[in-house]
C-alpha atoms as a PDB file:
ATOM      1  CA  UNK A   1      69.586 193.615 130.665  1.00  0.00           C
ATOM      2  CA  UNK A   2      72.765 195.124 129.079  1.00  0.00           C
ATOM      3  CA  UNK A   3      73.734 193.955 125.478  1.00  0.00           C
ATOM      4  CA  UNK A   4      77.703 193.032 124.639  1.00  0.00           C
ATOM      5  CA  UNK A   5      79.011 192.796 121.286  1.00  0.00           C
ATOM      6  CA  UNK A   6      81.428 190.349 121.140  1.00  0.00           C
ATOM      7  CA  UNK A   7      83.688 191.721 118.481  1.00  0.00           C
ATOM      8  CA  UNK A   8      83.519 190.871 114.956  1.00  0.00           C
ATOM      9  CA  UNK A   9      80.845 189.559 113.264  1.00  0.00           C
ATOM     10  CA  UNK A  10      79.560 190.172 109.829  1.00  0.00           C
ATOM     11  CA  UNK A  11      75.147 191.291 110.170  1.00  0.00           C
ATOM     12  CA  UNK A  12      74.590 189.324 107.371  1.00  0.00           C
ATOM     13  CA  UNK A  13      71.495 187.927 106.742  1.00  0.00           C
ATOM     14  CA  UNK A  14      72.344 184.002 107.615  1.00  0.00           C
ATOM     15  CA  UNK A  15      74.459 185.353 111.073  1.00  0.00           C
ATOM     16  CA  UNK A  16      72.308 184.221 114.259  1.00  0.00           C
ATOM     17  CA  UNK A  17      71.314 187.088 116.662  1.00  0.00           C
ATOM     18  CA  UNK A  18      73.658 185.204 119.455  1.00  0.00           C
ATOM     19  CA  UNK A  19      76.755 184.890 117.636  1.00  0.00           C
ATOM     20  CA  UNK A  20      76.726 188.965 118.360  1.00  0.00           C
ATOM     21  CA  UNK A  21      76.453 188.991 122.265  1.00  0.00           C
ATOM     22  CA  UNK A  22      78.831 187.824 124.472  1.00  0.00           C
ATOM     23  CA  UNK A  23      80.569 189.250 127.764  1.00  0.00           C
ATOM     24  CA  UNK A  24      84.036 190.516 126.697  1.00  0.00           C
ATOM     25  CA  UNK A  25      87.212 189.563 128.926  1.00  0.00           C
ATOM     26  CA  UNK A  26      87.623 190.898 131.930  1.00  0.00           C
ATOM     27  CA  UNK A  27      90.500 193.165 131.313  1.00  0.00           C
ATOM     28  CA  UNK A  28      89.190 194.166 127.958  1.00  0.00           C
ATOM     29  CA  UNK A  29      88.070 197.629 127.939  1.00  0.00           C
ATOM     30  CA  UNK A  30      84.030 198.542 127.283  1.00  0.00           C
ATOM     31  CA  UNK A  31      82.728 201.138 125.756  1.00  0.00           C
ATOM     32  CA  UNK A  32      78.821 201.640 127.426  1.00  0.00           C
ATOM     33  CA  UNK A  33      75.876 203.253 125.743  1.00  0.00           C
ATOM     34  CA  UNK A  34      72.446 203.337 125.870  1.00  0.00           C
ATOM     35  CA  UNK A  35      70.459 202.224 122.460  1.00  0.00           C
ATOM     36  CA  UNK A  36      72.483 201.013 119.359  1.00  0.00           C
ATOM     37  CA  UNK A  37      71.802 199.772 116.104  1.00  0.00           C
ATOM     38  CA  UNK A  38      74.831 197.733 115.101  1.00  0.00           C
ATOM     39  CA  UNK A  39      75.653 198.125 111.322  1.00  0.00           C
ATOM     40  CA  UNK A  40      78.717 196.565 111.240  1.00  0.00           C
ATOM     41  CA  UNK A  41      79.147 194.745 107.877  1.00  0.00           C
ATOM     42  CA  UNK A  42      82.036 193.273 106.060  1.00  0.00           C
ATOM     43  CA  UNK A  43      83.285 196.361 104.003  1.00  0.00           C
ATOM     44  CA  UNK A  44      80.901 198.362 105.474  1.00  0.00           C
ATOM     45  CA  UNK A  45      83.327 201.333 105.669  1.00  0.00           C
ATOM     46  CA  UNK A  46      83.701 200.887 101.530  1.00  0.00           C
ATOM     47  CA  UNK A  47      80.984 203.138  99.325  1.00  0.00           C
ATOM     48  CA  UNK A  48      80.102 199.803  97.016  1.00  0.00           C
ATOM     49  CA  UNK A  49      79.435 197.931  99.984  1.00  0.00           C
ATOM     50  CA  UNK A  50      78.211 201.123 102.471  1.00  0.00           C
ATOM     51  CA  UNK A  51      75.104 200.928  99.965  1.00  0.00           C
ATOM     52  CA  UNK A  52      74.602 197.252  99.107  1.00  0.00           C
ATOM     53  CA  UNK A  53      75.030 195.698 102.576  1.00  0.00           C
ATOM     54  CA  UNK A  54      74.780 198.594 104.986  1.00  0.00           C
ATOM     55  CA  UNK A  55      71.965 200.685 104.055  1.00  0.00           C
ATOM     56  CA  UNK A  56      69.648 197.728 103.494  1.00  0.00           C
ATOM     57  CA  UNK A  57      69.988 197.309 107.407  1.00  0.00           C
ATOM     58  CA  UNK A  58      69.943 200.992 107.615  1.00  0.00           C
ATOM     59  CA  UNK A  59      66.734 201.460 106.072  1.00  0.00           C
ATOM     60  CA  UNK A  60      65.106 198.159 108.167  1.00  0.00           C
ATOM     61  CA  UNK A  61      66.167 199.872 111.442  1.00  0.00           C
ATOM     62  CA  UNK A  62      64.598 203.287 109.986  1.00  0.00           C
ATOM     63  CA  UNK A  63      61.229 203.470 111.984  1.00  0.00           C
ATOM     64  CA  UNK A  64      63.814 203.864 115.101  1.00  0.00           C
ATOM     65  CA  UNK A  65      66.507 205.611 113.844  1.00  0.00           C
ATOM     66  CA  UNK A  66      64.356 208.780 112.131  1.00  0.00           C
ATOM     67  CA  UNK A  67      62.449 209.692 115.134  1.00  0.00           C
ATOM     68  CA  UNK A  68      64.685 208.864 118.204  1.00  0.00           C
ATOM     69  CA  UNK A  69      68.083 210.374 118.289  1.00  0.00           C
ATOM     70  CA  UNK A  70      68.923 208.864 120.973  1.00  0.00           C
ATOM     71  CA  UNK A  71      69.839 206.185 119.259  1.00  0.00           C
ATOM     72  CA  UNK A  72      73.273 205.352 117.432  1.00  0.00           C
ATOM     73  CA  UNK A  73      74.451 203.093 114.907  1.00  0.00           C
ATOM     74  CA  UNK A  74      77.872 200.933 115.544  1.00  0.00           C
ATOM     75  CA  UNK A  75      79.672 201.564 112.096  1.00  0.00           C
ATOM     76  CA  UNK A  76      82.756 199.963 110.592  1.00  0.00           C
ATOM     77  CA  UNK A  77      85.123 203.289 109.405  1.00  0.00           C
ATOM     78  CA  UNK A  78      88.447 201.650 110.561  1.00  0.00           C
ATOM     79  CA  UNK A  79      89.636 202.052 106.571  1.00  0.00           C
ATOM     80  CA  UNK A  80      90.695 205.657 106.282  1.00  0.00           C
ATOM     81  CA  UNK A  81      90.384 205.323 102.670  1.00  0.00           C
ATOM     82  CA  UNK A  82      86.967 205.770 102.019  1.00  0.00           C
ATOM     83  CA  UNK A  83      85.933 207.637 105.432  1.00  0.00           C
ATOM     84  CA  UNK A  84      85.182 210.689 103.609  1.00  0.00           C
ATOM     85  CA  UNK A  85      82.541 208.821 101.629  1.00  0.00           C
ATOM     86  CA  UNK A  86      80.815 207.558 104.179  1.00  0.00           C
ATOM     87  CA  UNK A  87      80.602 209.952 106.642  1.00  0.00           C
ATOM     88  CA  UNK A  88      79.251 211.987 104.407  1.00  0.00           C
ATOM     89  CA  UNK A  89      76.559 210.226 102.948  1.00  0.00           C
ATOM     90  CA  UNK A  90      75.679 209.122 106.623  1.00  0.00           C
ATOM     91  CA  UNK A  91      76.246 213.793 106.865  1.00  0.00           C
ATOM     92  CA  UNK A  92      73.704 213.895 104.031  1.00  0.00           C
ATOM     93  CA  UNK A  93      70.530 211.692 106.115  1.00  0.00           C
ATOM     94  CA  UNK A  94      71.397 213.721 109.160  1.00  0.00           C
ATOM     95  CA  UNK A  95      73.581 211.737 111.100  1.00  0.00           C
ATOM     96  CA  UNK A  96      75.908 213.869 113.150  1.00  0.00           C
ATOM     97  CA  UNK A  97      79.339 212.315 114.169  1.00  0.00           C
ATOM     98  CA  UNK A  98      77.946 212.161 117.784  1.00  0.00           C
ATOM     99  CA  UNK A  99      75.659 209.385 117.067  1.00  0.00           C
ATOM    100  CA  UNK A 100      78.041 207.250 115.228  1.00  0.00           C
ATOM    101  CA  UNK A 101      79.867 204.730 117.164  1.00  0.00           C
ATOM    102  CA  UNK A 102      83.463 203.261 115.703  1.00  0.00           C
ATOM    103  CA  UNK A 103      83.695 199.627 115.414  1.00  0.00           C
ATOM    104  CA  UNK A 104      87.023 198.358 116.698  1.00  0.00           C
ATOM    105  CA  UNK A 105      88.472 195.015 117.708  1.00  0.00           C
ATOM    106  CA  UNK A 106      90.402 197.205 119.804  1.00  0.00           C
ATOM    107  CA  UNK A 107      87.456 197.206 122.705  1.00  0.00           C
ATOM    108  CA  UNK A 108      83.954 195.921 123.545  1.00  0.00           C
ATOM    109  CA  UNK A 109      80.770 197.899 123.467  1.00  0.00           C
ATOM    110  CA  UNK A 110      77.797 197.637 125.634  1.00  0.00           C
ATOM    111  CA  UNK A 111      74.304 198.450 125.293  1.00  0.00           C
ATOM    112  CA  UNK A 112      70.925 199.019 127.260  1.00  0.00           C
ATOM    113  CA  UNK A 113      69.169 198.065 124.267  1.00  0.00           C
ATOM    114  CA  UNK A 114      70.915 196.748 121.228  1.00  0.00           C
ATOM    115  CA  UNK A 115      69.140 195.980 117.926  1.00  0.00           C
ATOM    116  CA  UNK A 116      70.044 193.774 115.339  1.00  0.00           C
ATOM    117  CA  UNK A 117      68.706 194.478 111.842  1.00  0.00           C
ATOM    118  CA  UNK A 118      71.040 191.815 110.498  1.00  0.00           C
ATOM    119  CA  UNK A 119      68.239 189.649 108.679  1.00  0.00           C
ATOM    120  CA  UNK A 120      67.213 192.020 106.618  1.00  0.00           C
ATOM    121  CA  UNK A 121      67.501 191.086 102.836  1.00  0.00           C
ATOM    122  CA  UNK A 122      69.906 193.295 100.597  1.00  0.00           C
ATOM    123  CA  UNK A 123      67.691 193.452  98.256  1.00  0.00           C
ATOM    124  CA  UNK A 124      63.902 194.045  98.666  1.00  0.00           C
ATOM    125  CA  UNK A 125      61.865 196.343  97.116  1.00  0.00           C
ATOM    126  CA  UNK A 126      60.481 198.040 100.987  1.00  0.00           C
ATOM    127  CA  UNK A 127      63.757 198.673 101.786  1.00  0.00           C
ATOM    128  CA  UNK A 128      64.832 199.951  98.397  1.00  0.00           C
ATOM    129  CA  UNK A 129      62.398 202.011  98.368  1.00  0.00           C
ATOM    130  CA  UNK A 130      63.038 202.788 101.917  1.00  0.00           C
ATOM    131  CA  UNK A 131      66.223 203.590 101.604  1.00  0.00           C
ATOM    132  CA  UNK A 132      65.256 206.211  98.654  1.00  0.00           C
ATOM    133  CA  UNK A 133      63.162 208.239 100.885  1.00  0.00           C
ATOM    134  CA  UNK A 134      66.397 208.304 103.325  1.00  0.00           C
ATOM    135  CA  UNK A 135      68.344 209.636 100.646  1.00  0.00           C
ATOM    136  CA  UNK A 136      65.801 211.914  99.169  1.00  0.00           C
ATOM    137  CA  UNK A 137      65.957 210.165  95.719  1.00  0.00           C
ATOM    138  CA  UNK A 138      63.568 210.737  93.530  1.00  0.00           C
ATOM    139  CA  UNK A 139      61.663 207.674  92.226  1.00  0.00           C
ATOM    140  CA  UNK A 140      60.483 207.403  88.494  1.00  0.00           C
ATOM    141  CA  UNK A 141      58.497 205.053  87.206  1.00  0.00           C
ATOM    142  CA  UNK A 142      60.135 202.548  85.535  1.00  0.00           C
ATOM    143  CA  UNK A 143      58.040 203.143  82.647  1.00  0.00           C
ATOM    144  CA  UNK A 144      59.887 206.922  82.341  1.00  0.00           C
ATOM    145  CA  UNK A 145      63.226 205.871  83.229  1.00  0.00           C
ATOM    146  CA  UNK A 146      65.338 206.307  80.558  1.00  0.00           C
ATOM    147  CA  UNK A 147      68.809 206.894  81.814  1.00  0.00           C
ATOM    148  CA  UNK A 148      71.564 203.365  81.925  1.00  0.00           C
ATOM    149  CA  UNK A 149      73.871 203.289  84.154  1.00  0.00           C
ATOM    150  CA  UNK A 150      76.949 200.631  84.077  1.00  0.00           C
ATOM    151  CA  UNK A 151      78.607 199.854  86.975  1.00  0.00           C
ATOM    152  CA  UNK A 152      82.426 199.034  85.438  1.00  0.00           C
ATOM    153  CA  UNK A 153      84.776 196.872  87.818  1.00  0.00           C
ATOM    154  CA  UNK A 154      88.074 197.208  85.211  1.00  0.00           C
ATOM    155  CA  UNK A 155      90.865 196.903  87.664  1.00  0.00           C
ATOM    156  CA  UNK A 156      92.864 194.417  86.400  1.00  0.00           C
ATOM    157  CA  UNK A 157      94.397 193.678  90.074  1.00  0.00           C
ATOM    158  CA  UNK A 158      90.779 192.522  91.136  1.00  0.00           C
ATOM    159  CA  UNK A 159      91.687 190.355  93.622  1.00  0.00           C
ATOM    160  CA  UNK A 160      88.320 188.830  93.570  1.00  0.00           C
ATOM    161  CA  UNK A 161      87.937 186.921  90.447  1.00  0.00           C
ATOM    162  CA  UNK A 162      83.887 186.947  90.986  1.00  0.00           C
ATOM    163  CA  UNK A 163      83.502 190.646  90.056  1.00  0.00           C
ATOM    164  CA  UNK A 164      85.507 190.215  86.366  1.00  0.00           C
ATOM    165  CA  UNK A 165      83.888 190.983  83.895  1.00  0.00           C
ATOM    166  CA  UNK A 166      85.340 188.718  80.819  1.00  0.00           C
ATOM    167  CA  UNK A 167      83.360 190.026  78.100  1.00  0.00           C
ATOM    168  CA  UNK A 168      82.957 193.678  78.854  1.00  0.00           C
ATOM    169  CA  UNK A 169      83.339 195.064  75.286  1.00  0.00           C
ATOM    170  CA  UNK A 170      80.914 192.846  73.985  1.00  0.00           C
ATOM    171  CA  UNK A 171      78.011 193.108  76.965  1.00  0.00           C
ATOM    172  CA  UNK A 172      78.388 197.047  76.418  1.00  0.00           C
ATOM    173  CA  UNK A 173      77.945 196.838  72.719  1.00  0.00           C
ATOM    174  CA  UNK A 174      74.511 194.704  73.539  1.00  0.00           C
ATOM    175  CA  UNK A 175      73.719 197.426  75.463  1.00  0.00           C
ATOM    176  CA  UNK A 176      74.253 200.063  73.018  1.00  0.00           C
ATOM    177  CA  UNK A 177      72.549 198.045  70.236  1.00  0.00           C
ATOM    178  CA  UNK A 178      69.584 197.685  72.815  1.00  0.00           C
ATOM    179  CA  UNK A 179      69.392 201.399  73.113  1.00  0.00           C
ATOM    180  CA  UNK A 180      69.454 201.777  69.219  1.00  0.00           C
ATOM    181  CA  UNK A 181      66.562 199.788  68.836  1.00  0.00           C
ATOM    182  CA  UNK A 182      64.461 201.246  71.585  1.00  0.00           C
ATOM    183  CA  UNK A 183      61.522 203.768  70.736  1.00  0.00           C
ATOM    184  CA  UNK A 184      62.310 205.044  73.979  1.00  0.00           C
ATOM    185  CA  UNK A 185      65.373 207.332  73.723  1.00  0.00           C
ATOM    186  CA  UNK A 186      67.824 205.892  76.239  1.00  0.00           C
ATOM    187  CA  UNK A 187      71.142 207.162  77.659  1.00  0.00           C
ATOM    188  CA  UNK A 188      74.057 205.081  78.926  1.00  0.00           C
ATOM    189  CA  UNK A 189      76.135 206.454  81.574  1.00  0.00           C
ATOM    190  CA  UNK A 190      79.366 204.010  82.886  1.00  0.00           C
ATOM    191  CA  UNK A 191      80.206 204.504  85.791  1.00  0.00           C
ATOM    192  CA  UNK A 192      84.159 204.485  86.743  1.00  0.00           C
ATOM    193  CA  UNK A 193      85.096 203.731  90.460  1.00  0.00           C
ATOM    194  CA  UNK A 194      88.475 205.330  89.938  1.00  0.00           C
ATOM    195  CA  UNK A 195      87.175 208.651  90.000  1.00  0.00           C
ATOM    196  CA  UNK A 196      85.593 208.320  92.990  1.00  0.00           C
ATOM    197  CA  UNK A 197      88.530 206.639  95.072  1.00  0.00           C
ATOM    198  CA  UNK A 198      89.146 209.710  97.790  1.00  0.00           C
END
């Protein structure tokens, strides 16, 4: 039995696997395919939340995605902004453009067989891991790990107040005096957004 997706709905991990599927109107128009993976997430078509929300699904769906290319994934790249980004790291596992589907409000989309990896847990060390293998990362034991990395939010036009960071200067300087005192010698990279923005 064919699979509908009713339009928007975030695959979060507390969404219910029928708010997805419903029959669109009758004069909307339907886009049909066979299998799809829906990945649509909210700011999925953003880098920051392409890896932490996305990918996590990504990597749960895996086992069908890497050896069937007949299926697809239903993607949210409606934000020409950061298209670039994420068509390229989807470019850089081997998805070609012909197996992405655009998510749009604009129509519905139909499916022989649609999967839902919506309840998979952003974070989890299988599909961390997981998701490393997809990317070719190489993983280090924590134990010989010795680079930092800071992920800075410093825009001060954040419009979410959640991702301010009041005391930035002073969490840093822990981090540097950390390092100091480590036998281990450590490196501290911080990471800036704004040269990434394209």
């Amino acid at each position: 039995m064919a699979a509908y997706y009713r339009g928007w709905v975030d695959c979060g991990i507390m969404t219910q696997a029928d708010s997805f599927l419903a029959k669109p109107a009758a004069d909307k128009l339907v886009y049909k395919h066979d299998m799809l993976v829906n990945l649509v997430v909210d700011g999925g078509f953003s880098f920051q939340h392409f890896v932490d929300n996305l990918v996590p699904k990504l990597a749960h769906a895996w086992s069908y995605l890497e050896h069937d290319s007949e299926y697809k994934i239903l993607v949210d790249v409606t934000d020409k902004r950061h298209v670039g980004q994420v068509f390229g790291l989807l470019d850089h596992i081997g998805f070609e453009r012909d197996r992405i589907v655009n998510f749009s409000l604009s129509h519905g989309v139909q499916a022989r067989e649609f999967i839902l990896p919506c309840h998979a847990p952003p974070i989890h060390p299988f599909l961390w891991q997981t998701m490393q293998r997809i990317f070719r990362v190489k993983d280090i034991p924590f134990r010989d790990r010795t680079k930092i990395m800071y992920l800075t939010r410093d825009n001060p036009n954040q419009a979410n107040p959640g991702r301010r960071i009041l005391n930035e200067s002073e969490l840093l300087a822990a981090i540097q005096s950390y390092m100091a005192s480590s036998a281990v010698s450590l490196e501290l990279e911080v990471f800036d957004h704004k040269k990434y923005s394209a």
